[in-house]
Protein backbone atom coordinates (compact mmCIF):
# COMPACT_ATOMS: atom_id res chain seq x y z
CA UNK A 1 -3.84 27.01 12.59
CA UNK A 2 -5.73 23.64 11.49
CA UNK A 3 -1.67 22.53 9.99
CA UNK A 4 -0.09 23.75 13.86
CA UNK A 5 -2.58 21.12 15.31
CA UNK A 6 -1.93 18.68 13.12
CA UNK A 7 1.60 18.71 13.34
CA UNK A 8 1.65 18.82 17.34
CA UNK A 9 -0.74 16.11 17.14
CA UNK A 10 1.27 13.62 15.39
CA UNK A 11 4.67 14.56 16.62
CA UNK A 12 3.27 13.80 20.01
CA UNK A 13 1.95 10.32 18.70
CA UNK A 14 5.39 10.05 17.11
CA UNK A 15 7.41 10.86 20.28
CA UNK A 16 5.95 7.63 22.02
CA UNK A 17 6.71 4.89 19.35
CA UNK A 18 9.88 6.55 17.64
CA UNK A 19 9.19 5.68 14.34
CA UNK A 20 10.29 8.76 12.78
CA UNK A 21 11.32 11.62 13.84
CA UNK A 22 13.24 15.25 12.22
CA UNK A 23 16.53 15.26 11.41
CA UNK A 24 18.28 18.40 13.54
CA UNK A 25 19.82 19.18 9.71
CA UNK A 26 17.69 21.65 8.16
CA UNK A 27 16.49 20.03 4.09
CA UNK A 28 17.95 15.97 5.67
CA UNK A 29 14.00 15.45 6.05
CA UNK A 30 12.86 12.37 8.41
CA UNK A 31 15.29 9.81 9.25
CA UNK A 32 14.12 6.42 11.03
CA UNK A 33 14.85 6.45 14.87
CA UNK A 34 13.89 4.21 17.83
CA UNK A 35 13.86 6.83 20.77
CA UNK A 36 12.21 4.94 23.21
CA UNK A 37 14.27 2.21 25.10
CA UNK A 38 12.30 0.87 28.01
CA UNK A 39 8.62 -0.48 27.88
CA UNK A 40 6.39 0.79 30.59
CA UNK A 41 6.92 -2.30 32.34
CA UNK A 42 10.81 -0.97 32.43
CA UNK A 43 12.19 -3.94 30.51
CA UNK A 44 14.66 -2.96 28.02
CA UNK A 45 13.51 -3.24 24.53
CA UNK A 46 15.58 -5.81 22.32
CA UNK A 47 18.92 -4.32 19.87
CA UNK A 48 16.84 -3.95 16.31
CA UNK A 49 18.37 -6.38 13.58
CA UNK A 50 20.81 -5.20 11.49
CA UNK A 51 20.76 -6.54 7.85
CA UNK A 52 23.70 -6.39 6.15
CA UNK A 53 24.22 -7.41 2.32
CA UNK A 54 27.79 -6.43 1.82
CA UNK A 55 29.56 -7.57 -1.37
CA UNK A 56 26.10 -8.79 -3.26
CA UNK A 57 24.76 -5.08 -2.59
CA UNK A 58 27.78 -3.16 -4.15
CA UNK A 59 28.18 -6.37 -7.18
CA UNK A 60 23.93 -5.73 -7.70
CA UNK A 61 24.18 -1.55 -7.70
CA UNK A 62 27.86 -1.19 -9.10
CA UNK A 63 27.83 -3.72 -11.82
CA UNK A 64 24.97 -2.81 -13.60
CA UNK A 65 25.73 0.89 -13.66
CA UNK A 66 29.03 0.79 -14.52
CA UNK A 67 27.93 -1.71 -18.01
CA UNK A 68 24.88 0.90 -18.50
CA UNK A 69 28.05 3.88 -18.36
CA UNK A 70 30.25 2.18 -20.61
CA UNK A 71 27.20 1.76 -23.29
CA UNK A 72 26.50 5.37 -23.05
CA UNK A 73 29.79 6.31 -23.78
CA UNK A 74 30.15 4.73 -26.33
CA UNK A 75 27.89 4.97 -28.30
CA UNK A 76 28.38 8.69 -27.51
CA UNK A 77 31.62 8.43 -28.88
CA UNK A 78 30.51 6.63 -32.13
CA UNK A 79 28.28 10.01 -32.50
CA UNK A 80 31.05 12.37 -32.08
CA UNK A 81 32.90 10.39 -34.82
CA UNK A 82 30.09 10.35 -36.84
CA UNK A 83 29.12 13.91 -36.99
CA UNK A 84 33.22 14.87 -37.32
CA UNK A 85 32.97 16.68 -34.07
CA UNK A 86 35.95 15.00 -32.98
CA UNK A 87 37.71 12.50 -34.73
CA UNK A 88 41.17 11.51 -33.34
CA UNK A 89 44.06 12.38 -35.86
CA UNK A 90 46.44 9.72 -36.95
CA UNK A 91 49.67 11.06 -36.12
CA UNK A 92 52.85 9.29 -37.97
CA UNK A 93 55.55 8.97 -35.59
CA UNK A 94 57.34 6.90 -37.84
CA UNK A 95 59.40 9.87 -38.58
């Protein structure tokens, strides 16, 4: 009972500002969302700012992944050929 109260207590705080608010998607969890659009006055509220990184985002998270990948796999490699669980064969196809 004390957990219903809660709840309806600060979803009804929540309704007012829009700060967060359930996704309709059952296991999405909360997503940010600005449902209110006028003030009580009945001005309109300004668009939020959008910040947008574009290329230096996908160089920062791509780049770094992709050299951590290769390492891994390589030196996975190096094991396999260590431990003769595979080792390529030299095929002569000078034949």
């Amino acid at each position: 009972m004390a957990s219903a109260v809660y709840r309806l207590s600060r979803l009804s705080v929540l309704k007012d500002t829009g700060v967060l608010t359930r996704s309709k998607c059952p296991g999405a969890g909360f997503t940010q969302c600005r449902n209110v659009v006028y003030t009580p006055s009945g001005a309109i509220h300004p668009q939020p700012v959008k910040t947008s990184f574009g290329l230096f985002r996908v160089t920062v998270v791509v780049v770094p992944f992709l050299y951590v990948g290769t390492l891994i796999s390589k030196n996975f490699a190096a094991l396999l050929e260590e431990h003769d669980i595979f080792v390529p064969e030299d095929d002569d196809d000078d034949d």
